[in-house]
Protein backbone atom coordinates (compact mmCIF):
# COMPACT_ATOMS: atom_id res chain seq x y z
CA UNK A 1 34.95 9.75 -26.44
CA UNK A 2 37.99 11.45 -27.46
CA UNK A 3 39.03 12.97 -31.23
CA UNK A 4 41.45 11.95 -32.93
CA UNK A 5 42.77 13.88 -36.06
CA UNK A 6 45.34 12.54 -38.25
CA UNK A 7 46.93 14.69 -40.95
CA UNK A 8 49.45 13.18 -43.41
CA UNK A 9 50.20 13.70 -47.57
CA UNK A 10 51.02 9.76 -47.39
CA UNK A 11 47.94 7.27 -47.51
CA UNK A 12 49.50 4.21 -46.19
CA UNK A 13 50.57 6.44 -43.11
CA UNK A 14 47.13 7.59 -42.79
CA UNK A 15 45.45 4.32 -43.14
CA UNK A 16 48.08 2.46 -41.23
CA UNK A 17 47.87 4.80 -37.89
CA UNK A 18 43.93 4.97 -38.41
CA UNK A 19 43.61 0.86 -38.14
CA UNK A 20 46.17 0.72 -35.12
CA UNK A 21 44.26 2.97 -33.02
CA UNK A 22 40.54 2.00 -34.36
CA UNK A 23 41.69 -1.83 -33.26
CA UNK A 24 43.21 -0.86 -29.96
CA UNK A 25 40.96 2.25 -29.14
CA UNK A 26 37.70 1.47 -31.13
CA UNK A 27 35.33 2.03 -27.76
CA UNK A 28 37.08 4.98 -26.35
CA UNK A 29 38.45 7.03 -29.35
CA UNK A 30 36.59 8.52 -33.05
CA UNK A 31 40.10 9.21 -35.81
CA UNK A 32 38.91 11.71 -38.76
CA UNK A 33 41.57 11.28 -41.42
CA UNK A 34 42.88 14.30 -43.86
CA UNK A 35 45.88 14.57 -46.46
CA UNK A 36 46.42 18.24 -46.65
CA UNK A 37 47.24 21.24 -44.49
CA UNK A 38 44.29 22.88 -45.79
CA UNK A 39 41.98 19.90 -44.43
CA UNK A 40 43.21 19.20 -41.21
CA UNK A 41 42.13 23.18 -40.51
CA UNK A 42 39.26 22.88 -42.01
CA UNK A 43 38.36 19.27 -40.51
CA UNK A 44 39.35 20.51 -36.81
CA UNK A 45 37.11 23.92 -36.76
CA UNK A 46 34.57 20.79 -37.53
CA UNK A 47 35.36 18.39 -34.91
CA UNK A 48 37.61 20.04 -32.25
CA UNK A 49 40.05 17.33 -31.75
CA UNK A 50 41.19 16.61 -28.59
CA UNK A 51 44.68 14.42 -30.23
CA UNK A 52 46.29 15.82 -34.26
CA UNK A 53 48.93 13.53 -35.76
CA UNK A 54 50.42 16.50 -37.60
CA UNK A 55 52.85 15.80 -40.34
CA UNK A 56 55.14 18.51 -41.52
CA UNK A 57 55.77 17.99 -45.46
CA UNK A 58 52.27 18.51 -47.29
CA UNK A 59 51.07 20.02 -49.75
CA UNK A 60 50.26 23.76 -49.99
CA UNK A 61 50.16 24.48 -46.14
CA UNK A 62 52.17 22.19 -44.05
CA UNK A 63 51.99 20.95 -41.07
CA UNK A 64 53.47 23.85 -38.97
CA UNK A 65 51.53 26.59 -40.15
CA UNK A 66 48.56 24.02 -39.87
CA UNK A 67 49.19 23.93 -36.24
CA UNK A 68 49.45 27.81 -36.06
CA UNK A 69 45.86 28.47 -37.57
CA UNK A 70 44.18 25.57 -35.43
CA UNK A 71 45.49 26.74 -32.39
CA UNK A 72 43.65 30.24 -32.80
CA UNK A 73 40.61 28.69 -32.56
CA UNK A 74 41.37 25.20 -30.37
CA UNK A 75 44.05 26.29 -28.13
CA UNK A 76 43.51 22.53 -25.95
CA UNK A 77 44.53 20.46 -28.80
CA UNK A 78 47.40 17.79 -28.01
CA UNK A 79 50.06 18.02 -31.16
CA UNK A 80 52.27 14.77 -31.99
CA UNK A 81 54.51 14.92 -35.20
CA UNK A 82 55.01 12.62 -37.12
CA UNK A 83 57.85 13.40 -40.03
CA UNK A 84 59.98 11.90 -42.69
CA UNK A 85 62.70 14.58 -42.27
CA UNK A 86 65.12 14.56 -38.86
CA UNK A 87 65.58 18.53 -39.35
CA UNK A 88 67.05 20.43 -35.98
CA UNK A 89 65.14 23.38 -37.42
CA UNK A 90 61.64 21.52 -38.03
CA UNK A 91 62.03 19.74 -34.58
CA UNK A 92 62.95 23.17 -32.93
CA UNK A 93 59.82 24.56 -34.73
CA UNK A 94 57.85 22.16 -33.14
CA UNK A 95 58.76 22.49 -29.57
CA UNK A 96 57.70 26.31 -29.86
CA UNK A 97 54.55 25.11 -31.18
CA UNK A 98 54.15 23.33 -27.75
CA UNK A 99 54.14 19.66 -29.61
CA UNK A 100 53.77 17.09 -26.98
CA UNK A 101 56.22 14.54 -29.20
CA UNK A 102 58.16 14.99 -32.47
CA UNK A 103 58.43 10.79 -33.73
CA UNK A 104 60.31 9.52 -36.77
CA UNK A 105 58.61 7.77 -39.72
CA UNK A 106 58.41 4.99 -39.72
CA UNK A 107 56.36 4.96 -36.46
CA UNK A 108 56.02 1.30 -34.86
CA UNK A 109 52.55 -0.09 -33.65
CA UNK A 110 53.91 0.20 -29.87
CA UNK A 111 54.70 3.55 -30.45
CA UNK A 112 51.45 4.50 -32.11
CA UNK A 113 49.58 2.74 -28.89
CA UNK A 114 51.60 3.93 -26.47
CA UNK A 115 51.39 7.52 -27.58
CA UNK A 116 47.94 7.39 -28.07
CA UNK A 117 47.30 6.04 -24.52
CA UNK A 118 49.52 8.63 -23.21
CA UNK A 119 47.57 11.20 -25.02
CA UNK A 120 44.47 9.92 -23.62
CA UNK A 121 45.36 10.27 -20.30
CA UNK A 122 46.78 13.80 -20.46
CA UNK A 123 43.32 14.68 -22.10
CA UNK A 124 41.59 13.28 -19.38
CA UNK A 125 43.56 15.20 -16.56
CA UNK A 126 42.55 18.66 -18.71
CA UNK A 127 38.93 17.73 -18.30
CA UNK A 128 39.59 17.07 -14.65
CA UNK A 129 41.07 20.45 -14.12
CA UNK A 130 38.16 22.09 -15.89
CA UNK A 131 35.83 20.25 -13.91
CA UNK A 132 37.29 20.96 -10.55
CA UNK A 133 37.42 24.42 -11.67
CA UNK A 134 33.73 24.75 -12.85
CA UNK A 135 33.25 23.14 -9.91
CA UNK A 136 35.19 26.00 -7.35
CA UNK A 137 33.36 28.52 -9.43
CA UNK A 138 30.19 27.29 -8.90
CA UNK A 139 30.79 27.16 -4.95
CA UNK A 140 31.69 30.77 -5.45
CA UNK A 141 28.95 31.98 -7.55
CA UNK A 142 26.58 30.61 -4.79
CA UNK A 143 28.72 32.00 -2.13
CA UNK A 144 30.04 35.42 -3.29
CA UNK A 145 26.30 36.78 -3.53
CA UNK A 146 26.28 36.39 -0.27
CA UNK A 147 29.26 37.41 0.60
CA UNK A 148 28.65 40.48 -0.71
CA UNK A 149 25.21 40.96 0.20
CA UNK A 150 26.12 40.81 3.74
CA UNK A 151 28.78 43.75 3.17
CA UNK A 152 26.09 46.12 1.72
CA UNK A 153 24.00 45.26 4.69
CA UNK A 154 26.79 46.46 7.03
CA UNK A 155 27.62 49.51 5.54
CA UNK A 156 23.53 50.18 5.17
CA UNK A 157 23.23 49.39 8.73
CA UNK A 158 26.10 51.58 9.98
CA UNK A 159 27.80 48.58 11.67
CA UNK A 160 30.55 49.60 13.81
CA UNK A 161 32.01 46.57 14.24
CA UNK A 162 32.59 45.53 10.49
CA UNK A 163 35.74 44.35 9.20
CA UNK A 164 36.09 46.65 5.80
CA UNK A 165 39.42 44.62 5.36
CA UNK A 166 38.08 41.07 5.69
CA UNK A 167 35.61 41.59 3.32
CA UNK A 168 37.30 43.23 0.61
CA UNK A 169 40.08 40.27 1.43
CA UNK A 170 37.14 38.31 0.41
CA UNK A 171 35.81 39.70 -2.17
CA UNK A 172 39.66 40.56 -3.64
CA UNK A 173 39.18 44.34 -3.31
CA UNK A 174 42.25 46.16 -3.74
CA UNK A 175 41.03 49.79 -3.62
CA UNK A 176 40.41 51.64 -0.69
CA UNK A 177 37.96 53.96 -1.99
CA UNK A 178 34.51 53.55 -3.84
CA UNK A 179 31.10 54.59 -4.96
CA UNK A 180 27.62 53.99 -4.52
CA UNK A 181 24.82 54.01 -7.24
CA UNK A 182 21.50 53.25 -6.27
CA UNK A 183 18.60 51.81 -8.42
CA UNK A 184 15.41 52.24 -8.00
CA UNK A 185 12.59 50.22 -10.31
CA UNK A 186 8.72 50.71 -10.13
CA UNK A 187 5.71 51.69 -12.12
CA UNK A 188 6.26 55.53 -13.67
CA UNK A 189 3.45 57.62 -12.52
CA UNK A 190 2.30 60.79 -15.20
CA UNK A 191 5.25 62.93 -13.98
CA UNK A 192 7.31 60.39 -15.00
CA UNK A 193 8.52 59.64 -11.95
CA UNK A 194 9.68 55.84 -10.69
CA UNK A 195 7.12 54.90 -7.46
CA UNK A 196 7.58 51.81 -5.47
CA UNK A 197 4.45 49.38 -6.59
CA UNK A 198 3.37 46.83 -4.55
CA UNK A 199 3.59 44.17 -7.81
CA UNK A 200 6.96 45.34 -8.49
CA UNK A 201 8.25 44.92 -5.11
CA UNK A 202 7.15 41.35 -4.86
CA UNK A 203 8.78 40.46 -8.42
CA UNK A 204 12.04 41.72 -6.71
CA UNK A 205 13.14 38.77 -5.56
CA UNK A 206 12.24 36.80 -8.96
CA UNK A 207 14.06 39.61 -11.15
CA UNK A 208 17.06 39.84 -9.13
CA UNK A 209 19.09 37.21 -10.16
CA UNK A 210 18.95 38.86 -13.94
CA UNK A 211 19.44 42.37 -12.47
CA UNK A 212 22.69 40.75 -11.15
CA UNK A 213 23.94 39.30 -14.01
CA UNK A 214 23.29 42.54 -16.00
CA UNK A 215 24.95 45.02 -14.04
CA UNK A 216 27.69 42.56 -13.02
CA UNK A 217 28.46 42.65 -17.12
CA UNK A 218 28.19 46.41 -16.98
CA UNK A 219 30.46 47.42 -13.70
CA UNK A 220 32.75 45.08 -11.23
CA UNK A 221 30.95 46.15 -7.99
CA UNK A 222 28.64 44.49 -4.89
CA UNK A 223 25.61 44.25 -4.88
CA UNK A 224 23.10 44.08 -2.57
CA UNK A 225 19.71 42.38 -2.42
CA UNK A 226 16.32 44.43 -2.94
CA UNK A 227 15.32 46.87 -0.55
CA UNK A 228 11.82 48.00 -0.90
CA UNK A 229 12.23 49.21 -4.12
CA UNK A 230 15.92 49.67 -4.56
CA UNK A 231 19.23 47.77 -5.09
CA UNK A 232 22.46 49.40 -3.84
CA UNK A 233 25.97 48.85 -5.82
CA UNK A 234 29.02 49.79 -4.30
CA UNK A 235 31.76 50.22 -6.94
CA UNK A 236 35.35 50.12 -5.86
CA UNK A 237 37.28 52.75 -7.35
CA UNK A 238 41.05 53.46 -7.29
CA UNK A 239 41.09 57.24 -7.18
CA UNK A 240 39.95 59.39 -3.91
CA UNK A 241 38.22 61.66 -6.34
CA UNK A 242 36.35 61.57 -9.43
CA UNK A 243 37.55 63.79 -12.29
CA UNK A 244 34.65 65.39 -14.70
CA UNK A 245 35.95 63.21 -17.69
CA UNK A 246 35.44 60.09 -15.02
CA UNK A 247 32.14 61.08 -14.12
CA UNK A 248 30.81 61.95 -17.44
CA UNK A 249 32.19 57.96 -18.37
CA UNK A 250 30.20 56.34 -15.22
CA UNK A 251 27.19 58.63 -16.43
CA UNK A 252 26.76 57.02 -19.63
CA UNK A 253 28.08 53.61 -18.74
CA UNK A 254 24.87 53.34 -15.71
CA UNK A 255 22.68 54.93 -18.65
CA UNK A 256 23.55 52.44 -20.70
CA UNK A 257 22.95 49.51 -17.92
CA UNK A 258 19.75 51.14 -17.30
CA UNK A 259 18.45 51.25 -20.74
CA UNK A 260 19.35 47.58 -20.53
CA UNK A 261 17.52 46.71 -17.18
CA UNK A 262 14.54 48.21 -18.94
CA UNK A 263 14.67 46.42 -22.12
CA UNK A 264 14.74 42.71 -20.32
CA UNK A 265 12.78 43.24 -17.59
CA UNK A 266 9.76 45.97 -18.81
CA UNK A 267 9.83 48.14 -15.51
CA UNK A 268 11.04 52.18 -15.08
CA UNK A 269 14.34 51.83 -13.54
CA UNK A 270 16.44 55.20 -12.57
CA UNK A 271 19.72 55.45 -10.81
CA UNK A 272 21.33 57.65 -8.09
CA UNK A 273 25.37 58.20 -8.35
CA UNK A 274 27.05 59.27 -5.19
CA UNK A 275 30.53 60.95 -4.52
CA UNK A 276 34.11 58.75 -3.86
CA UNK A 277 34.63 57.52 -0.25
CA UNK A 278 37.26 55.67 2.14
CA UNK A 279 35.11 52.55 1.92
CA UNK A 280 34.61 52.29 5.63
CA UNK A 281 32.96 55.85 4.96
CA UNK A 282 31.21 54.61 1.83
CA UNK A 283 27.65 55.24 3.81
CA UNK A 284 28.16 58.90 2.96
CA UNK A 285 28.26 58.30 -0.98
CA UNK A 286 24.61 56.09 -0.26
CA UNK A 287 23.02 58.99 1.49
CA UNK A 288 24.31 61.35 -1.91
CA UNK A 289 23.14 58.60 -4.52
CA UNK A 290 19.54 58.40 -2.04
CA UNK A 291 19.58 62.18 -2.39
CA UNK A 292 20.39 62.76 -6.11
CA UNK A 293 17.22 60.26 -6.56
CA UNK A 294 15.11 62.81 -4.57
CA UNK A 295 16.35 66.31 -5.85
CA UNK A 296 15.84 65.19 -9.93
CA UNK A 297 13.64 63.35 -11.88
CA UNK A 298 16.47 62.57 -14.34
CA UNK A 299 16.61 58.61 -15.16
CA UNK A 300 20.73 59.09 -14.45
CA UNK A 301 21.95 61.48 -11.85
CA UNK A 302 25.18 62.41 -10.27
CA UNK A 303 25.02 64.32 -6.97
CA UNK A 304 27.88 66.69 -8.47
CA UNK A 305 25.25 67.59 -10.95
CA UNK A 306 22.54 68.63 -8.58
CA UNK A 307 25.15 69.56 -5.23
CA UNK A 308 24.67 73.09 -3.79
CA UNK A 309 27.20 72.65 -1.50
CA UNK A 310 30.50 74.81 -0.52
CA UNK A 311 33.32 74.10 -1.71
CA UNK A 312 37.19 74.14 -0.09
CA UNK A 313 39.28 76.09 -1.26
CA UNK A 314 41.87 74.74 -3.72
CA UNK A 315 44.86 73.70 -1.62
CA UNK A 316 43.01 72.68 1.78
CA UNK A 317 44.03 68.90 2.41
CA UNK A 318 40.53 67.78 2.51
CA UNK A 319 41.74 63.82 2.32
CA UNK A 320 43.64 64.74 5.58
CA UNK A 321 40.77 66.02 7.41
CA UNK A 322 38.46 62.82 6.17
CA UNK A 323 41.26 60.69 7.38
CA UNK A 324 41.72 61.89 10.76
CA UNK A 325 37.88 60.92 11.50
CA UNK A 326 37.81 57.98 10.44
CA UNK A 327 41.21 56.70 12.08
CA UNK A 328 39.29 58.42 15.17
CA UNK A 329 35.91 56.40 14.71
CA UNK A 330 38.16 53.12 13.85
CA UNK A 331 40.09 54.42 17.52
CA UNK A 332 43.05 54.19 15.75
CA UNK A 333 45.31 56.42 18.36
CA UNK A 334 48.69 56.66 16.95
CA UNK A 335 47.77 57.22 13.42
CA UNK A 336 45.06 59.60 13.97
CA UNK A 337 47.73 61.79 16.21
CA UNK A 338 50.05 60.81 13.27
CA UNK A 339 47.47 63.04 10.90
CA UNK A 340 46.33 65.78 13.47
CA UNK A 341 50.38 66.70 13.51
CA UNK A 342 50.88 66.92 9.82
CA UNK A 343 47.31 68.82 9.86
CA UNK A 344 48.50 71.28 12.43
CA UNK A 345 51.58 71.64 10.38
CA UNK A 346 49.77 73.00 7.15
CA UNK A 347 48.44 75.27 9.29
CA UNK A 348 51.06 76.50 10.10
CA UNK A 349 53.08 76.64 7.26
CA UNK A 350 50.22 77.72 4.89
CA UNK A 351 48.74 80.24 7.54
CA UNK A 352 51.51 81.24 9.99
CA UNK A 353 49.51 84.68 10.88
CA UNK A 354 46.15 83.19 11.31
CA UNK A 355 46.38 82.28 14.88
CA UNK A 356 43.00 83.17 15.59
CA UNK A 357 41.82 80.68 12.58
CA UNK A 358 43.94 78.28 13.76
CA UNK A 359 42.43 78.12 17.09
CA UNK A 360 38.82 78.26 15.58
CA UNK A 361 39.78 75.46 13.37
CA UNK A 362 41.07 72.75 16.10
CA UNK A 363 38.23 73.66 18.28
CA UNK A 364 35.75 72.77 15.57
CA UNK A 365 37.94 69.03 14.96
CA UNK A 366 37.43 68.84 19.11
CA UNK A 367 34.04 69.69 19.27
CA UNK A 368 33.18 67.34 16.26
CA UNK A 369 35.15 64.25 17.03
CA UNK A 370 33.87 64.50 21.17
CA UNK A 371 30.51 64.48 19.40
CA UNK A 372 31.38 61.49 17.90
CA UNK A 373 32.31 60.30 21.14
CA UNK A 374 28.96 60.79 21.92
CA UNK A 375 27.28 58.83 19.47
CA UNK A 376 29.42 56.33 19.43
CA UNK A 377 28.61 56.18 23.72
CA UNK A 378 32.46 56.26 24.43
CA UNK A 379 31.85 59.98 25.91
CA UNK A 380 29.29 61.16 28.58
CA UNK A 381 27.72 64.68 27.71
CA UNK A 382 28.14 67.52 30.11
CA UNK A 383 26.67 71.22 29.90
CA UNK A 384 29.59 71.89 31.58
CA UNK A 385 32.34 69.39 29.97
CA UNK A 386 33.46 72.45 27.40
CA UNK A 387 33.30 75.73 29.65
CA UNK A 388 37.19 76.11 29.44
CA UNK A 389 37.92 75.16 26.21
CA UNK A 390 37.77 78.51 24.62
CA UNK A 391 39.67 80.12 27.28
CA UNK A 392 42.58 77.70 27.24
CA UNK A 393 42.94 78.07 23.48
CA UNK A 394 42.72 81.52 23.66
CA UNK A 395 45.62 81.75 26.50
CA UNK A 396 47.52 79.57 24.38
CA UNK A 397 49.92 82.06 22.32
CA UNK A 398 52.69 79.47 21.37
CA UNK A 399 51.73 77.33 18.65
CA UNK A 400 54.11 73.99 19.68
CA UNK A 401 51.81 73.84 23.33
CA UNK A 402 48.02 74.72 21.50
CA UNK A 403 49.49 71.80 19.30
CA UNK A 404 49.68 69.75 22.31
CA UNK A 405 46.41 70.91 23.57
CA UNK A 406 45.04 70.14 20.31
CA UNK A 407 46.64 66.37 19.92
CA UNK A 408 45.60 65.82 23.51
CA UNK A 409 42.59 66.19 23.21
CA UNK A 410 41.72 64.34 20.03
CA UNK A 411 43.75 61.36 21.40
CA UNK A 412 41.70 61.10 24.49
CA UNK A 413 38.67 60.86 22.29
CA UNK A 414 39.77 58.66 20.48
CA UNK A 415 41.06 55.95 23.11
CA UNK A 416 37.64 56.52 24.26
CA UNK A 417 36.44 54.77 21.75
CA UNK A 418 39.13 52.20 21.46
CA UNK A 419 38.23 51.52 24.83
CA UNK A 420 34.44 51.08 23.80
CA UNK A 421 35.15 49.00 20.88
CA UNK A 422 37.42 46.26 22.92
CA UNK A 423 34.63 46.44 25.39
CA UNK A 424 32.08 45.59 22.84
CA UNK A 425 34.74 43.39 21.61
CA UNK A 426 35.32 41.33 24.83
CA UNK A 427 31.64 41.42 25.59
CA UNK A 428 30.86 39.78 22.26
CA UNK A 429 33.17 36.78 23.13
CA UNK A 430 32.02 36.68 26.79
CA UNK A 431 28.88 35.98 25.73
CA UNK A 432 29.63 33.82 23.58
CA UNK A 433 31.88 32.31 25.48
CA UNK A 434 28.99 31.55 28.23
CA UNK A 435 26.39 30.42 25.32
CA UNK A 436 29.48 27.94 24.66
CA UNK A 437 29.50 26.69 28.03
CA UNK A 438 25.90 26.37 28.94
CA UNK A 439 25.33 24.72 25.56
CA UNK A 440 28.32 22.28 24.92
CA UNK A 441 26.80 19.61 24.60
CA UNK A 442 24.24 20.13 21.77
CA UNK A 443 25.46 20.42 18.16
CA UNK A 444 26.16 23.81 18.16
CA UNK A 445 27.97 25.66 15.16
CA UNK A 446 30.01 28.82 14.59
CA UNK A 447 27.02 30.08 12.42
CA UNK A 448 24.42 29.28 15.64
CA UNK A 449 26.89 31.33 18.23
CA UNK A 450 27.79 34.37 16.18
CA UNK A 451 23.72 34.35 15.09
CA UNK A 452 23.37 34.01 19.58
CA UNK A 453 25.94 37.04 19.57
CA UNK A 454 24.39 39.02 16.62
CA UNK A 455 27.14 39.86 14.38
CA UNK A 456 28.23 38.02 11.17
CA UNK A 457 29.98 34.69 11.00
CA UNK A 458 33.13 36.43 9.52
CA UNK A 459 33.84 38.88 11.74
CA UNK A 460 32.53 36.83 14.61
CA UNK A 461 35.92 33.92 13.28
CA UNK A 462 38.14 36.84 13.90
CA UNK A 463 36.91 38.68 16.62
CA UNK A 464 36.60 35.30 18.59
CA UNK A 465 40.36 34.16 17.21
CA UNK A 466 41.73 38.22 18.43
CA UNK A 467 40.31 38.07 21.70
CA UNK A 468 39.58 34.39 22.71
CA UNK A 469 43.42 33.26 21.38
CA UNK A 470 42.43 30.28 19.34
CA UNK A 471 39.73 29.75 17.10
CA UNK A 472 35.82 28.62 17.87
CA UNK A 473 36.40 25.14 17.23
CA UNK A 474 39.41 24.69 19.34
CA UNK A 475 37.64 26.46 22.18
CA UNK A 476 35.09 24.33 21.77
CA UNK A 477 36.57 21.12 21.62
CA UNK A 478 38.70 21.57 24.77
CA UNK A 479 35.62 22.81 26.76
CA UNK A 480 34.21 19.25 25.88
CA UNK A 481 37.40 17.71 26.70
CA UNK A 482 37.85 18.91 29.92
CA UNK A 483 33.85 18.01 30.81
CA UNK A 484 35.06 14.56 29.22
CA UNK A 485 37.52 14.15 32.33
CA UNK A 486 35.58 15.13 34.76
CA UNK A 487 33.14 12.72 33.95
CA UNK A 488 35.24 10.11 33.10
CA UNK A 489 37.19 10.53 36.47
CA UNK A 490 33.55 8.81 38.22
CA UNK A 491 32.73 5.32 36.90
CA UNK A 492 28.67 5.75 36.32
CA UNK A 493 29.05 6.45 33.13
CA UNK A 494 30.05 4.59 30.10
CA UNK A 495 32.46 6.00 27.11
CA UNK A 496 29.64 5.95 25.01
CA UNK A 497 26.91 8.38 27.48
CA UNK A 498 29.91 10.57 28.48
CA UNK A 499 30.67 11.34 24.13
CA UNK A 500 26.52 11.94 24.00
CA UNK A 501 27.02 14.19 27.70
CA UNK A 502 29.58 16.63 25.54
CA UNK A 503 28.18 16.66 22.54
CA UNK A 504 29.50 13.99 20.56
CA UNK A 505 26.79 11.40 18.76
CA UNK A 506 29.72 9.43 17.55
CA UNK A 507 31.69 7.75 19.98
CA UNK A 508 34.23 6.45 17.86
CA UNK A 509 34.60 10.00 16.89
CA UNK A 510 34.68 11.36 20.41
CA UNK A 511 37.22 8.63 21.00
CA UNK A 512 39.56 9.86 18.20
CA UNK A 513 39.28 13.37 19.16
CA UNK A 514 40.10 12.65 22.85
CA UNK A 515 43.14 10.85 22.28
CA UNK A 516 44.53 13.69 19.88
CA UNK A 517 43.77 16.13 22.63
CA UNK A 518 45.45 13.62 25.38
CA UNK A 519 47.52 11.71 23.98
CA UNK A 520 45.28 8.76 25.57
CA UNK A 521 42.35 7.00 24.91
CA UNK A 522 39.07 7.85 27.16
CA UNK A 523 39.39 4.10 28.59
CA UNK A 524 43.68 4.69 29.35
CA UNK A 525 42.62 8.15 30.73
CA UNK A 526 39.80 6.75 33.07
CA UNK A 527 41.95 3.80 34.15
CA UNK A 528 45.47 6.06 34.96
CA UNK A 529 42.47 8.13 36.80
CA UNK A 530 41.62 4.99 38.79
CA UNK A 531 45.03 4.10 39.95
């Protein structure tokens, strides 16, 4: 049903609209009827109306400022006016009051029907909107869980080959850095320490969906599905550091949403706060939060609060240093040299007579990104692989060629592991590339080959696209094709085994898809073969 309000000082206007539309509209439309400015506000916080025949002269508060006050509280409201007065400045008025018409008294029945049945349908396009929009949002709360579930579980799993950008693309994160808290929920033993319980750890999976909607009212931040006894949030934060005023705010904001988790769901929770990261370097800020959960028994702890580390002193570009290994890890060549020269140059500017130091400090970025080499299997270890190294640097006495040595050095480390990666890279799409081939002809799905392959569906789309040069279900579909001809080039089989033979149930379908490819037909392909 839709409602109609009509507001007018004049009861044969009133009465005469209300019968025109209750004849012509009586199954589709409900008219409340008022005479003041006063009542049509009142009347509409009652009803909502989805249509208001609004005149202007009334009473005590007319029309206008009626219109004003309802639409602080019904903003979707269509406004007609109806007036007695042909005033520039009323009809101006109304226009910035978004009125959909401004109509002349008297108003004729076509008028009245035709602006009601014009109303109607504009009404009915709103609701559409806000249905196809409930209905996009409900696709994404299903999906976005997911989504992000699947980007904690990289980062917790140390993935190498996850694609930080296509998942904050997905998840519309903007910053590059962020934070980890960790909670962990239990039964509190007499210490008052949170232990894992066996009960608790089985109501996980019921509790979760409320832990989610909690937090997600408390911080903007991914979340990740029970582990044992513990959830992990990642918050995206703008800034590469935290300042003490900042940190004191996220202390009592994840006090707060702990208090909360308590109060609804009647188990000890506690929470672990880690440092800012580069998010592809976000697993460093989990291992702080899992450590500020160990080192205090406080329900709320920041690892700054409990951190015994050294600190740098005040001008040493610390954000430099953390970039350089992780454009090396990514094997990002050219930028990482990029950083290692504006490194070396603060070195030299800051300490010009620190040669010695200098040399100490590019061995020690050597020696730590080859052993990242290492682990990362791009580098074979040798006893021997480092027996000149000091030497060199030491016979080194102008500081433009130890920069070279330097930048050398870290370069060929890091296309070491560029190499590694593409070879990972083109052995992912090999592979999958054979597991299309042997198994064309079964109903096999992006989600089944990237599952075959053992990486994610996302980053298996892009790898696949990157390497393969068009996307999984082009490859696909011209692998079939080109079986297609080869069988259809023989005669012992009909159109309709040969779409089964590749993988299409639907011949019809097959058929379709074959001509798009060909520009032909399976039957005009197999008979041009035949000629």
């Amino acid at each position: 049903m839709y409602r109609i309000l009509i507001a007018d000082d004049e009861g044969i206007m009133v009465e005469s609209l209300k019968r025109i539309i209750e004849q012509n509209f009586s199954d589709t439309c409900e008219v409340t009827a008022v005479r003041s400015g006063r009542a049509a506000i009142e009347q509409a916080e009652l009803v909502h109306p989805d249509i208001v025949f609004m005149d202007i002269q009334m009473p005590g508060i007319n029309g206008l400022d009626a219109m004003r006050e309802i639409r602080k509280f019904n903003s979707a409201s269509l406004f007609y006016v109806i007036s007695a007065y042909d005033k520039f400045d009323y009809a101006k008025e109304a226009i910035a009051q978004g009125v959909e018409k401004y109509m002349m008294k008297p108003v004729s029945r076509s008028v009245v029907i035709s602006t009601v049945s014009d109303a109607i349908h504009k009404v009915e396009e709103r609701r559409k909107r806000l249905s196809d929009q409930l209905k996009v949002q409900e696709k994404l709360e299903t999906v976005i869980p997911v989504v992000e579930n699947g980007f904690v579980g990289s980062i917790l799993m140390q993935n190498a080959q996850t694609d930080y950008d296509y998942y904050r693309q997905l998840l519309d994160i903007t910053e590059e850095n962020a934070f980890v808290i960790l909670l962990a929920f239990g039964m509190e033993n007499a210490h008052g320490e949170v232990r894992r319980a066996v009960k608790t750890d089985v109501q996980a999976q019921s509790f979760f969906p409320q832990v989610r909607a909690i937090v997600k009212s408390y911080l903007r931040c991914c979340i990740g599905e029970p582990i044992s006894n513990r959830i992990v949030l990642i918050v995206p934060c703008p800034k590469e550091r935290m300042e003490y005023e900042e940190r004191i705010h996220v202390i009592g904001t994840v006090s707060s949403l702990v208090d909360r988790l308590e109060e609804k769901l009647g188990i000890r929770f506690r929470a672990g706060i880690g440092r800012v990261c580069s998010i592809k370097s976000v697993f460093t800020s989990y291992q702080e939060a899992s450590l500020a959960l160990q080192e205090s028994e406080s329900k709320v702890i920041h690892t700054d609060d409990i951190s015994q580390r050294g600190v740098y002193e005040d001008d040493f570009p610390v954000n430099s240093e953390n970039h350089i290994f992780e454009l090396l890890d990514q094997g990002r060549t050219e930028e990482m040299t990029e950083e290692c020269n504006r490194f070396y140059d603060w070195m030299l500017d800051r300490h010009p007579d620190s040669m010695n130091n200098i040399r100490l400090k590019i061995l020690e970025y050597v020696l730590r990104a080859e052993t990242q080499g290492f682990k990362d299997g791009a580098l074979n270890y040798s006893f021997d692989l480092r027996k000149d190294y000091l030497s060199d640097v030491l016979a080194l006495e102008d500081p433009e060629k130890l920069r070279l040595w330097f930048l050398e050095k870290m370069a060929s480390v890091s296309r070491s592991i560029a190499n590694k990666k593409q070879d990972q890279s083109q052995s992912v799409v090999s592979r999958a590339k054979a597991y299309i081939q042997e198994h064309y002809m079964d109903e096999i799905s992006l989600d089944e080959v990237s599952r075959e392959v053992n990486i994610s569906p996302y980053y298996f789309s892009k790898l696949f696209k990157e390497e393969a040069g068009e996307n999984f279900i082009d490859y696909l579909t011209r692998i079939r094709i080109e079986k297609a001809k080869q069988l259809l080039a023989g005669r012992s089989l009909s159109i309709s085994e040969i779409s089964t033979k590749v993988g299409y149930r639907d011949s019809n379908y097959f058929s379709r898809i074959f001509k798009k490819q060909t520009d032909k037909t399976p039957r005009e392909y197999r008979e041009e073969m035949s000629v």
